[in-house]
C-alpha atoms as a PDB file:
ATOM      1  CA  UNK A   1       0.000   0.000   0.000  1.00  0.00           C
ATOM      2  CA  UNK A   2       1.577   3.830  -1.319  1.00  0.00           C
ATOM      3  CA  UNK A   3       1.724   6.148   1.889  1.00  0.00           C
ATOM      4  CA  UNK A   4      -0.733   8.827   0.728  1.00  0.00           C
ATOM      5  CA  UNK A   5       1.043  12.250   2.672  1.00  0.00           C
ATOM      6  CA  UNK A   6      -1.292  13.883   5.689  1.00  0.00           C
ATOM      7  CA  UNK A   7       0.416  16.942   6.963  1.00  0.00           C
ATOM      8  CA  UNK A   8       0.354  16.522  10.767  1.00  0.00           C
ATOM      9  CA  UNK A   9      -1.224  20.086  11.263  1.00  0.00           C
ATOM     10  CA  UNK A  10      -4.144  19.342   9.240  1.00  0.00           C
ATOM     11  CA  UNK A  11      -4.655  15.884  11.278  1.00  0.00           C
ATOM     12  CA  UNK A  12      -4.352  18.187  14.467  1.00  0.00           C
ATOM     13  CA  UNK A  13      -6.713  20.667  13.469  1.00  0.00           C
ATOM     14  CA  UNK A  14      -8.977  18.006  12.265  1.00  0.00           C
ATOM     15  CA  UNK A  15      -8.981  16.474  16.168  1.00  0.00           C
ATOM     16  CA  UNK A  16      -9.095  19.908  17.759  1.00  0.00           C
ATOM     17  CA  UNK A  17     -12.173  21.010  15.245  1.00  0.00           C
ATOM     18  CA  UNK A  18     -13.963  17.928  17.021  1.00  0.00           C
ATOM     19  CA  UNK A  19     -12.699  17.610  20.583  1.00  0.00           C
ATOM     20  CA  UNK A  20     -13.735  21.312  20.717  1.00  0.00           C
ATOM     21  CA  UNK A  21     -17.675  20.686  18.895  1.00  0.00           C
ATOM     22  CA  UNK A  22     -17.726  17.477  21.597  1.00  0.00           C
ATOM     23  CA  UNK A  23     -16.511  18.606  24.745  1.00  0.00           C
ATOM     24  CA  UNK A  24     -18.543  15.552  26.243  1.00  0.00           C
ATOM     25  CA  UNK A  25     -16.387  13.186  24.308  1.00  0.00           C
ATOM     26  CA  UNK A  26     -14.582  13.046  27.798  1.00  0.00           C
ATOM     27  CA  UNK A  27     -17.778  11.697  29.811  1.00  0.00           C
ATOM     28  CA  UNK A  28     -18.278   9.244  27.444  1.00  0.00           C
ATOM     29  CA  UNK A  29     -17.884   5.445  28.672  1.00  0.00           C
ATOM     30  CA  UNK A  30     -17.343   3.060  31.536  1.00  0.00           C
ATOM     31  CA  UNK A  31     -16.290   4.987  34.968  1.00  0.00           C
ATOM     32  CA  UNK A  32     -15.457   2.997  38.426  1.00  0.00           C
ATOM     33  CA  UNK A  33     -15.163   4.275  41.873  1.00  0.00           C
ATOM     34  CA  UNK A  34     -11.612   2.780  43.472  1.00  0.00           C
ATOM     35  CA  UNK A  35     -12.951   2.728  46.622  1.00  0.00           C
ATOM     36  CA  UNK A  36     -15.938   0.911  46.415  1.00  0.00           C
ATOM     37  CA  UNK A  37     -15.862  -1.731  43.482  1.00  0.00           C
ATOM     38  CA  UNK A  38     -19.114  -2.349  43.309  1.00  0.00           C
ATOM     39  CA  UNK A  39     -19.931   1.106  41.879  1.00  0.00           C
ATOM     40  CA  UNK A  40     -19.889   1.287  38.461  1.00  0.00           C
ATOM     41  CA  UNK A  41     -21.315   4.539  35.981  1.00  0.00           C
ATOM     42  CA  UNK A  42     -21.735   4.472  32.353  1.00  0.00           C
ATOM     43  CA  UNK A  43     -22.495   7.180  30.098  1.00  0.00           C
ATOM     44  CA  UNK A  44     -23.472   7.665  26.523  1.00  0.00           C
ATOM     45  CA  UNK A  45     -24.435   9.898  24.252  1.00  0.00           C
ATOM     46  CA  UNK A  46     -27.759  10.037  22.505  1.00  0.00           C
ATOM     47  CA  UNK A  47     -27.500  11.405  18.949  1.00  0.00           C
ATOM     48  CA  UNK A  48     -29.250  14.394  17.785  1.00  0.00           C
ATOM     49  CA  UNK A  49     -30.552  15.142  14.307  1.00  0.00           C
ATOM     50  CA  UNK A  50     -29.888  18.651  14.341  1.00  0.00           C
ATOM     51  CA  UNK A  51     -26.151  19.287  13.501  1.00  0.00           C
ATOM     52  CA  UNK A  52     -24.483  21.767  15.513  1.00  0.00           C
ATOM     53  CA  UNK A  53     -26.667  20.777  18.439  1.00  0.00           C
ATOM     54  CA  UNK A  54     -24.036  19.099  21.018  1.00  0.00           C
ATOM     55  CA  UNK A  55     -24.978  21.172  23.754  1.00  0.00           C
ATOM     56  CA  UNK A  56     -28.657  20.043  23.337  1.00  0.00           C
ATOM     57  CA  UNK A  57     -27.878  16.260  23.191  1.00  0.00           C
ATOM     58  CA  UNK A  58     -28.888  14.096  26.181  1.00  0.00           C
ATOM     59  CA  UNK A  59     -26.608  11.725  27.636  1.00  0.00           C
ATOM     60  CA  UNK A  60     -28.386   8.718  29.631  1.00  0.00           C
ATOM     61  CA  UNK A  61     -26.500   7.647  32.832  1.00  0.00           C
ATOM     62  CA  UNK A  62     -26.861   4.554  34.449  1.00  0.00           C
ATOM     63  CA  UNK A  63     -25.024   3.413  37.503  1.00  0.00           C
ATOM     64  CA  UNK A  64     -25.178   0.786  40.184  1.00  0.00           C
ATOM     65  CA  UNK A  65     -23.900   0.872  43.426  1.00  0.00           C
ATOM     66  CA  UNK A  66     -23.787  -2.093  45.732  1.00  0.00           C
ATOM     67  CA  UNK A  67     -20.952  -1.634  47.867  1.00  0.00           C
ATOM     68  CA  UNK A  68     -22.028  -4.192  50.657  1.00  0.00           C
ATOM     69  CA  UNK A  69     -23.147  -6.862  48.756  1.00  0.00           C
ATOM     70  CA  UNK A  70     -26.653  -6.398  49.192  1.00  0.00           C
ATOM     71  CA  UNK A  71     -29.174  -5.801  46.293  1.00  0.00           C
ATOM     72  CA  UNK A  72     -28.126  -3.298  44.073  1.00  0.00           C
ATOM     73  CA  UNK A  73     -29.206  -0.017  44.191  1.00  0.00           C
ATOM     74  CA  UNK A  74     -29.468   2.027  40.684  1.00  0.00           C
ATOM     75  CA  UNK A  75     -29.238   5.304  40.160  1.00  0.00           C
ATOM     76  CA  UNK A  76     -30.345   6.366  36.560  1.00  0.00           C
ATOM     77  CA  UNK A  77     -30.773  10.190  34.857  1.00  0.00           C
ATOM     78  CA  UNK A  78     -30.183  12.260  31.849  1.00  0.00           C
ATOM     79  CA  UNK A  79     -27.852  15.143  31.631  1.00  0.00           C
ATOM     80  CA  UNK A  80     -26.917  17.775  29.541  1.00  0.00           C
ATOM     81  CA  UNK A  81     -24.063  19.035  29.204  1.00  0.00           C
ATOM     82  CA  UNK A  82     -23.304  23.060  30.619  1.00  0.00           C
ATOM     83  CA  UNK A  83     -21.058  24.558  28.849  1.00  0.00           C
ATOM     84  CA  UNK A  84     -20.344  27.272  30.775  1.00  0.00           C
ATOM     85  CA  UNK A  85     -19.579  25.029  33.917  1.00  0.00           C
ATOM     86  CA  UNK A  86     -18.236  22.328  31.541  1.00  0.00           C
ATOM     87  CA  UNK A  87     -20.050  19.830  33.611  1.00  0.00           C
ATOM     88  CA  UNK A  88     -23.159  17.133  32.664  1.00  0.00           C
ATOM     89  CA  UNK A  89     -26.247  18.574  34.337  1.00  0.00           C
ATOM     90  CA  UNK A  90     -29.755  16.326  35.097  1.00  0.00           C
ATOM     91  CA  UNK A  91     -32.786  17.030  36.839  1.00  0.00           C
ATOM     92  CA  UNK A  92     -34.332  13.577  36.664  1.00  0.00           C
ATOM     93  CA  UNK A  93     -32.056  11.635  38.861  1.00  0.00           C
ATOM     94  CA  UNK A  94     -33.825   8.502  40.086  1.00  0.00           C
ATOM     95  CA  UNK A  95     -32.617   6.091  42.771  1.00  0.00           C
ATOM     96  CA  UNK A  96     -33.995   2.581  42.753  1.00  0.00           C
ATOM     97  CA  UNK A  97     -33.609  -0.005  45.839  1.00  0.00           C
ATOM     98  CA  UNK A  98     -34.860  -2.771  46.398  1.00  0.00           C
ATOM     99  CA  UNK A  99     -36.761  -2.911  43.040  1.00  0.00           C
ATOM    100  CA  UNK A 100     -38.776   0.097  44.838  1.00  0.00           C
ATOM    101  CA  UNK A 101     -38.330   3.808  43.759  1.00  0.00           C
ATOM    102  CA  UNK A 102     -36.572   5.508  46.748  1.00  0.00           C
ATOM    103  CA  UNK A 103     -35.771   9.327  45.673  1.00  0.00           C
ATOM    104  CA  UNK A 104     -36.803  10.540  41.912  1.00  0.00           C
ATOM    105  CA  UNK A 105     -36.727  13.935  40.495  1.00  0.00           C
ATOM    106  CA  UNK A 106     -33.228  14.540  42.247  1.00  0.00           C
ATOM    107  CA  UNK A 107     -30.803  17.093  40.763  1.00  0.00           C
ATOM    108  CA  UNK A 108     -27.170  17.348  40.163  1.00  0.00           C
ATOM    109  CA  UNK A 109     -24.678  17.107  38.547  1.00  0.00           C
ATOM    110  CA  UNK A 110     -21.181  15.537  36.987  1.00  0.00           C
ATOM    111  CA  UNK A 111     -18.095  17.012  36.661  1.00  0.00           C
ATOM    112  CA  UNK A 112     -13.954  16.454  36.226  1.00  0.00           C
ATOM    113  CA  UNK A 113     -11.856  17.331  38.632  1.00  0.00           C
ATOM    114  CA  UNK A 114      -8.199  18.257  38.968  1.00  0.00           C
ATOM    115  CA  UNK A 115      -7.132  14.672  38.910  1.00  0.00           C
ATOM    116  CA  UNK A 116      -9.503  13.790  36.002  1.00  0.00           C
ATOM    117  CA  UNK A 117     -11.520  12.157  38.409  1.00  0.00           C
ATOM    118  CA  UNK A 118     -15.803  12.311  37.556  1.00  0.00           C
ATOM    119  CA  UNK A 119     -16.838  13.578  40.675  1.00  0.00           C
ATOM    120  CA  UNK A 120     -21.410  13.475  41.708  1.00  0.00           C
ATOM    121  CA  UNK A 121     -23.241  16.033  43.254  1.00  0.00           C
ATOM    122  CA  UNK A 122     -26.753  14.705  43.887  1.00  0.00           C
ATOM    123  CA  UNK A 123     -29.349  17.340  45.621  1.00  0.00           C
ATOM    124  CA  UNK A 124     -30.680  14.453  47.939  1.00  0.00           C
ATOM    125  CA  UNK A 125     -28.067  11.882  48.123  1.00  0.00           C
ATOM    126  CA  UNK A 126     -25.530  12.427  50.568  1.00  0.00           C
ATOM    127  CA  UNK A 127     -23.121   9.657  49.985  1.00  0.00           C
ATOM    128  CA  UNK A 128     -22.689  11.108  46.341  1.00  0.00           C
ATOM    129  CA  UNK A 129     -19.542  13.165  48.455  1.00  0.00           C
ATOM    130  CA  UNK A 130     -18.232  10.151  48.673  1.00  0.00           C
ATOM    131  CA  UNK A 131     -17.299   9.396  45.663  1.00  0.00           C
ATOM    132  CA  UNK A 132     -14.670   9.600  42.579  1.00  0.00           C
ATOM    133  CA  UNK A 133     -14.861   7.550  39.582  1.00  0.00           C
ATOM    134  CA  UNK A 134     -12.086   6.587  37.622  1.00  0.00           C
ATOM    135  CA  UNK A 135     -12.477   5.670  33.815  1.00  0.00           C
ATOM    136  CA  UNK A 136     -12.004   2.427  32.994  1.00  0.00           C
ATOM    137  CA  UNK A 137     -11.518   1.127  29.951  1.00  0.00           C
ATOM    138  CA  UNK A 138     -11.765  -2.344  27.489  1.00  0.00           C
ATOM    139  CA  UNK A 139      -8.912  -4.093  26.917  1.00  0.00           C
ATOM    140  CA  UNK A 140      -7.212  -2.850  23.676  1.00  0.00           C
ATOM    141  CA  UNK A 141      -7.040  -5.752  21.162  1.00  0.00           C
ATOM    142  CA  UNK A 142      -4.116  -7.051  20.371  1.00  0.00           C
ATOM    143  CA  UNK A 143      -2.531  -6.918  16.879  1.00  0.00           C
ATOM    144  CA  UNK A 144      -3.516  -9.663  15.725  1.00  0.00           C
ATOM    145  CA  UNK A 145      -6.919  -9.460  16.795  1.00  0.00           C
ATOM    146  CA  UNK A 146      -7.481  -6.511  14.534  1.00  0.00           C
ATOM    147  CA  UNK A 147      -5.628  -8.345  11.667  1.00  0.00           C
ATOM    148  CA  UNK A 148      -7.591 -11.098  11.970  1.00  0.00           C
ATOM    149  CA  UNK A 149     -11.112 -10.128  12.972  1.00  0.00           C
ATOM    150  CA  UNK A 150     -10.812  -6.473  11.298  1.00  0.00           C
ATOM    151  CA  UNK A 151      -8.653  -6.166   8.268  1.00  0.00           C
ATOM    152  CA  UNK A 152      -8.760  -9.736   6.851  1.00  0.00           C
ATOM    153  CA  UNK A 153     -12.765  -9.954   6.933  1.00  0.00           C
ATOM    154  CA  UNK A 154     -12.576  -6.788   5.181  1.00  0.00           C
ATOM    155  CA  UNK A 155      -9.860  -7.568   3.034  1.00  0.00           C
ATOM    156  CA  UNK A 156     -11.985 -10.866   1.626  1.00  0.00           C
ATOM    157  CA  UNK A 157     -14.622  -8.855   0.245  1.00  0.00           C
ATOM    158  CA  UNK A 158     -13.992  -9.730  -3.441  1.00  0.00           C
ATOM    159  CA  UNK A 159     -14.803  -6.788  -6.081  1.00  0.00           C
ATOM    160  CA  UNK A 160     -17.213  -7.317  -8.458  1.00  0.00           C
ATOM    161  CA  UNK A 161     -18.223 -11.122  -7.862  1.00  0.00           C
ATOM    162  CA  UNK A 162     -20.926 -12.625  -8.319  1.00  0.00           C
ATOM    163  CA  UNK A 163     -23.444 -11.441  -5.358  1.00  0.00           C
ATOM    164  CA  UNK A 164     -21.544  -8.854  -3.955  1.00  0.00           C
ATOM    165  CA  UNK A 165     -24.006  -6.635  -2.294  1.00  0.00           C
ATOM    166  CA  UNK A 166     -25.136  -9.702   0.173  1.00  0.00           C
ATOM    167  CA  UNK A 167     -21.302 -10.064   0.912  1.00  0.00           C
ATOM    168  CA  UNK A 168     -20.550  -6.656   1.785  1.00  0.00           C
ATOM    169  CA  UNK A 169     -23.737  -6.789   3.979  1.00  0.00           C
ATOM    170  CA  UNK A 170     -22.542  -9.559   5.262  1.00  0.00           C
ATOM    171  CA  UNK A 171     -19.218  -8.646   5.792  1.00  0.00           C
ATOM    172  CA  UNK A 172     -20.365  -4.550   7.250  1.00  0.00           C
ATOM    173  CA  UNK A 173     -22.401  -6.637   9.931  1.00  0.00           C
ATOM    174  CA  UNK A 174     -19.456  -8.875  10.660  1.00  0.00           C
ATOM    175  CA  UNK A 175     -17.055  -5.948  11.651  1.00  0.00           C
ATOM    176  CA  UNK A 176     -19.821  -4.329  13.234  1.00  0.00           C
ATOM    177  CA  UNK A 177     -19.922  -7.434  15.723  1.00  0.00           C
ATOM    178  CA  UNK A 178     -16.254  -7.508  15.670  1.00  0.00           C
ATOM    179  CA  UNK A 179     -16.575  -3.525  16.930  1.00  0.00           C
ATOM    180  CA  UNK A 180     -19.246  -4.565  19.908  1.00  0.00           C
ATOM    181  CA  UNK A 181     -17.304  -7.795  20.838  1.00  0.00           C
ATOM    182  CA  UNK A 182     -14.125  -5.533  22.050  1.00  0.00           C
ATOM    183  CA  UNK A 183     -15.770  -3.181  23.298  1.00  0.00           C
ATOM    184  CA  UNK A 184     -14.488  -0.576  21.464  1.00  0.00           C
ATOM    185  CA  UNK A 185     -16.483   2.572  22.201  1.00  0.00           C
ATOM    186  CA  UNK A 186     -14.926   1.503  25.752  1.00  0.00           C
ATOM    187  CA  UNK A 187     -11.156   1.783  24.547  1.00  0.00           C
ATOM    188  CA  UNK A 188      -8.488   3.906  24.956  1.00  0.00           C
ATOM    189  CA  UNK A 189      -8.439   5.467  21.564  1.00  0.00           C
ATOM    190  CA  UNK A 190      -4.539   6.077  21.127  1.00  0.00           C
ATOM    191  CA  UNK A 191      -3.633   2.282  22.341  1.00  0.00           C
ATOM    192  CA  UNK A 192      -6.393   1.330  19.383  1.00  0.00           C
ATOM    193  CA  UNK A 193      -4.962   3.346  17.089  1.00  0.00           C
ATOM    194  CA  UNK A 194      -1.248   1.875  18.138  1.00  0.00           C
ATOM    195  CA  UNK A 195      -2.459  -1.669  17.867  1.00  0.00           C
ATOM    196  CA  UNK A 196      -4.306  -1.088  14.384  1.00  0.00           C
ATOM    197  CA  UNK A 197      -1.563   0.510  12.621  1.00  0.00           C
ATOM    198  CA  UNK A 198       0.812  -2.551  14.407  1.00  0.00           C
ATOM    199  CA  UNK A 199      -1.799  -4.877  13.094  1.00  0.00           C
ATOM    200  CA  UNK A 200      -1.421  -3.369   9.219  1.00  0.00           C
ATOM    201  CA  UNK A 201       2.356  -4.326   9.152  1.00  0.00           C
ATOM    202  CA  UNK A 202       1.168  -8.033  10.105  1.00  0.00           C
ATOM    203  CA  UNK A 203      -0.797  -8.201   6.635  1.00  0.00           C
ATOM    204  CA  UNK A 204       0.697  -9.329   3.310  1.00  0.00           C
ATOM    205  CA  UNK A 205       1.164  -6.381   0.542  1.00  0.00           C
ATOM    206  CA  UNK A 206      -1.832  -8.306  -1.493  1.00  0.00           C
ATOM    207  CA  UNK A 207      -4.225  -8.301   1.812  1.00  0.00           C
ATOM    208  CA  UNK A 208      -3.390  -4.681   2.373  1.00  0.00           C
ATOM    209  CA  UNK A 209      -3.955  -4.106  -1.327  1.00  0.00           C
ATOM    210  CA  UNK A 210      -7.523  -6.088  -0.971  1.00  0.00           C
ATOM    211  CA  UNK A 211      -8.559  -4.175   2.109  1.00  0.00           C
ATOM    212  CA  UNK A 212      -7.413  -0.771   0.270  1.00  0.00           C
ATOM    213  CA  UNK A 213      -9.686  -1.622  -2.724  1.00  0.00           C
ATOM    214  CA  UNK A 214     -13.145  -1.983  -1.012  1.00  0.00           C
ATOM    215  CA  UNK A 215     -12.911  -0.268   2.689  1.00  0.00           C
ATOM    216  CA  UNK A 216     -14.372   3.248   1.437  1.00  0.00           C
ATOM    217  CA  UNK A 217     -17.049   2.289  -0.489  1.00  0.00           C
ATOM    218  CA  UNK A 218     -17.713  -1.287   0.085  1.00  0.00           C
ATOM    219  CA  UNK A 219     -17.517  -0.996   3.788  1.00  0.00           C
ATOM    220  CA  UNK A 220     -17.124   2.525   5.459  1.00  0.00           C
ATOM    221  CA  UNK A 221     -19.624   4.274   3.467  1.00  0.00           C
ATOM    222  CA  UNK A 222     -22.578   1.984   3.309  1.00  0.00           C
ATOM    223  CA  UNK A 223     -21.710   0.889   7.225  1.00  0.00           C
ATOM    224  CA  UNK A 224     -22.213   5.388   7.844  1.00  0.00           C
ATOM    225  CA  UNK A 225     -25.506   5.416   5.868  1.00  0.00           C
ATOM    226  CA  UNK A 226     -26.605   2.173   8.119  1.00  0.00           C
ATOM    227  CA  UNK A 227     -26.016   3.953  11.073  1.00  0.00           C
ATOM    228  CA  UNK A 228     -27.888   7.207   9.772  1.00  0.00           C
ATOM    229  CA  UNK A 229     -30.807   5.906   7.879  1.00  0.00           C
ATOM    230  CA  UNK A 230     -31.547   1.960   7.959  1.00  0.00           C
ATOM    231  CA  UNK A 231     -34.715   1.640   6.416  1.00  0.00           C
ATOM    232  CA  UNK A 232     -32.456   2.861   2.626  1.00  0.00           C
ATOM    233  CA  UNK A 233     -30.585  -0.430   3.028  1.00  0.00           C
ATOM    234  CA  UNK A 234     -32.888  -2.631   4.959  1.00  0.00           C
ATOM    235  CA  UNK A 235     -33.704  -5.103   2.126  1.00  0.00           C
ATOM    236  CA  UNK A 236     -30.186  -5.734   1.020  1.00  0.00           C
ATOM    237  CA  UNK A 237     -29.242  -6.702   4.741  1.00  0.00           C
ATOM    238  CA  UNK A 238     -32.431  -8.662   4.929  1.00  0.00           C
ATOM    239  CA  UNK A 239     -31.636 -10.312   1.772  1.00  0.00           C
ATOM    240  CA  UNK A 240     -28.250 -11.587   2.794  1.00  0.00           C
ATOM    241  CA  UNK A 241     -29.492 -12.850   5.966  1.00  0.00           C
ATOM    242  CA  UNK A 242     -28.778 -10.100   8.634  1.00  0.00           C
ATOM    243  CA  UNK A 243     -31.021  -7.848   8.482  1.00  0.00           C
ATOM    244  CA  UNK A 244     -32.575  -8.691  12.096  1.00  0.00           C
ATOM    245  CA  UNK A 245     -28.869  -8.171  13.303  1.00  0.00           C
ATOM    246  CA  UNK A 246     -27.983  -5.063  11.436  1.00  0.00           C
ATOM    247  CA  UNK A 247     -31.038  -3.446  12.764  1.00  0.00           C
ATOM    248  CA  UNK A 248     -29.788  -4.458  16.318  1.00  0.00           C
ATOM    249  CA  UNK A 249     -26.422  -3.391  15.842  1.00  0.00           C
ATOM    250  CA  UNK A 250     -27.166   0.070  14.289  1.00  0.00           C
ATOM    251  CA  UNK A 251     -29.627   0.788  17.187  1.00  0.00           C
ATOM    252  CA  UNK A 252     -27.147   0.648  19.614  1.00  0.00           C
ATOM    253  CA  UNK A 253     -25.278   3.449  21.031  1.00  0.00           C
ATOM    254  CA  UNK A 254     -22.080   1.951  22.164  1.00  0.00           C
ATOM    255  CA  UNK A 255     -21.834  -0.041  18.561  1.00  0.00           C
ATOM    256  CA  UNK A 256     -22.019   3.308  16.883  1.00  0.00           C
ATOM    257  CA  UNK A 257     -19.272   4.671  18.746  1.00  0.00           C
ATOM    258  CA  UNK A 258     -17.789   1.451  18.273  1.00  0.00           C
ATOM    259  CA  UNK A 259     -17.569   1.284  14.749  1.00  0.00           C
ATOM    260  CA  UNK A 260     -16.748   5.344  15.228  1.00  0.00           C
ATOM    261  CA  UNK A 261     -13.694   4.909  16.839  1.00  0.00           C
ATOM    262  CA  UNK A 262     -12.820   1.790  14.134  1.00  0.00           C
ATOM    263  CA  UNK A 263     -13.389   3.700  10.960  1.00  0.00           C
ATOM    264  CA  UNK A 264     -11.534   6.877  11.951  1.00  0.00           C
ATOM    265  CA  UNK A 265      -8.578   5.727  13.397  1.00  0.00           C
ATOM    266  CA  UNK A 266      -8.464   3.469  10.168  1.00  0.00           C
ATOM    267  CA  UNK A 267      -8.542   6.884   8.335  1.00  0.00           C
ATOM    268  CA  UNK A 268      -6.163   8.379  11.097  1.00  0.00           C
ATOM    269  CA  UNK A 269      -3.634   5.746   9.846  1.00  0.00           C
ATOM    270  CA  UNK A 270      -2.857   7.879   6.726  1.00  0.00           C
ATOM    271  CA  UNK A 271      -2.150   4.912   4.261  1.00  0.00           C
ATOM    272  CA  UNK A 272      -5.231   4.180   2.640  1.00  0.00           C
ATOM    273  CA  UNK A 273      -5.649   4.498  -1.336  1.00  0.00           C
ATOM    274  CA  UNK A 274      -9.324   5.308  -2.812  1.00  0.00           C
ATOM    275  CA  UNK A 275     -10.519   2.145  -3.138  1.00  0.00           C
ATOM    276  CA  UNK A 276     -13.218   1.835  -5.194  1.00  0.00           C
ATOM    277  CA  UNK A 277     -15.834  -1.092  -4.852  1.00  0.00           C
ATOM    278  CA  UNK A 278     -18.126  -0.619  -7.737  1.00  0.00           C
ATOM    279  CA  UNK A 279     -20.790  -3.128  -6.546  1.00  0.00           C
ATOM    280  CA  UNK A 280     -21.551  -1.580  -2.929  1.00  0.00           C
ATOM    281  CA  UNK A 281     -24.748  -1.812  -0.764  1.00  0.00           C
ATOM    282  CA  UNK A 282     -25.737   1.774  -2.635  1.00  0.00           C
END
């Protein structure tokens, strides 16, 4: 595969152009509290129609807390994030024990401290003080894992054979479950990026030059239009078998961010040609 030049400043702006529109991005995932194992937080994101709208985007939190060993006890809400006070606001807290409603309508919110820590401030619940989650995160595959369950399922999707529309559905769903099985909207994004571009030396110059000639447009782009608008592509997932699957997988948040994370540090690696896959799911 030809190196195809990025300069690093555009690559930089490009990240700073999105951290800054997605402050949130930092909220996003899987947070523990050291001190008391059993509490556990996660946070996503639910996407918005409007662009431009991040600050009006609601992220659903969900955490439970059974320190003892009792029951659980689950807290859920949904914030929005403050710019101003860079911190997740919610007004709809709701704490659950013993299957029973116990407080509801409580507000607070989340917020980083100096230590990165995601501290709680909850308008009823005391023993929010209490606590400091840490973010935790998947286990990065390992190089070959990405070789393996990434690049070479990509890289045997044949170009114009016979029936090649049901094979790129099929494949698109097969890295999508590749995506949710590691956890990747869980990950730390530079070790993926790290083990992905270690992964690409691990492939032959012909699979590289297969997975170069079908990713964009035989892959990436009809996996995007999934995620956006199902219903366009419905039948030709149905038709080759996983359509009940696809319509699982692009329903779910952490997939999304999944295959998010996936596609652009693909893109990040700077090495791809413009493949072009003239039979694709379009």
């Amino acid at each position: 595969m030809k190196r195809v030049l990025i300069t690093v400043l555009a690559l930089l702006m490009a990240m700073s152009a999105r951290a800054e529109a997605n402050p949130t991005d930092t909220f996003v995932g899987r947070w523990r509290d050291a001190a008391n194992p059993g509490v556990e937080m996660k946070i996503l994101p639910e996407y918005q129609e409007e662009e431009g709208a991040e600050e009006l985007a609601l992220y659903p939190i969900d955490f439970t807390w059974n320190p003892t060993g009792d029951s659980p006890v689950v807290w859920t809400m949904t914030a929005r994030y403050n710019r101003k006070k860079r911190r997740l606001e919610y007004a709809d807290g709701t704490k659950i024990e013993g299957g029973s409603i116990a407080l509801s309508g409580t507000k607070g919110y989340l917020k980083l401290n100096g230590e990165g820590k995601l501290v709680w401030m909850d308008s009823q619940e005391s023993a929010a003080l209490k606590l400091a989650f840490e973010r935790e995160y998947a286990p990065t595959p390992d190089p070959e894992e990405f070789a393996d369950g990434y690049f070479r399922v990509v890289a045997g999707l044949e170009r114009g054979s016979s029936g090649a529309a049901l094979k790129a559905a099929k494949t698109i769903a097969q890295v999508l479950q590749f995506a949710e099985a590691k956890a990747l909207w869980n990950a730390d994004g530079e070790a993926v990026q790290r083990n992905l571009e270690a992964a690409w030396e691990c492939l032959t110059p012909d699979e590289q030059a297969r997975f170069d000639a079908v990713f964009d447009s035989g892959v990436s782009d009809p996996a995007d239009e999934a995620f956006e608008d199902y219903a366009s592509l419905r039948k030709v997932f149905r038709d080759a078998g996983v359509g009940d699957e696809m319509a699982r997988l692009t329903a779910s948040p952490e997939v999304r961010l999944s295959w998010e994370l996936l596609s652009s540090a693909t893109l990040n690696m700077g090495n791809l040609d413009d493949g072009v896959y003239e039979d694709a799911l379009g």
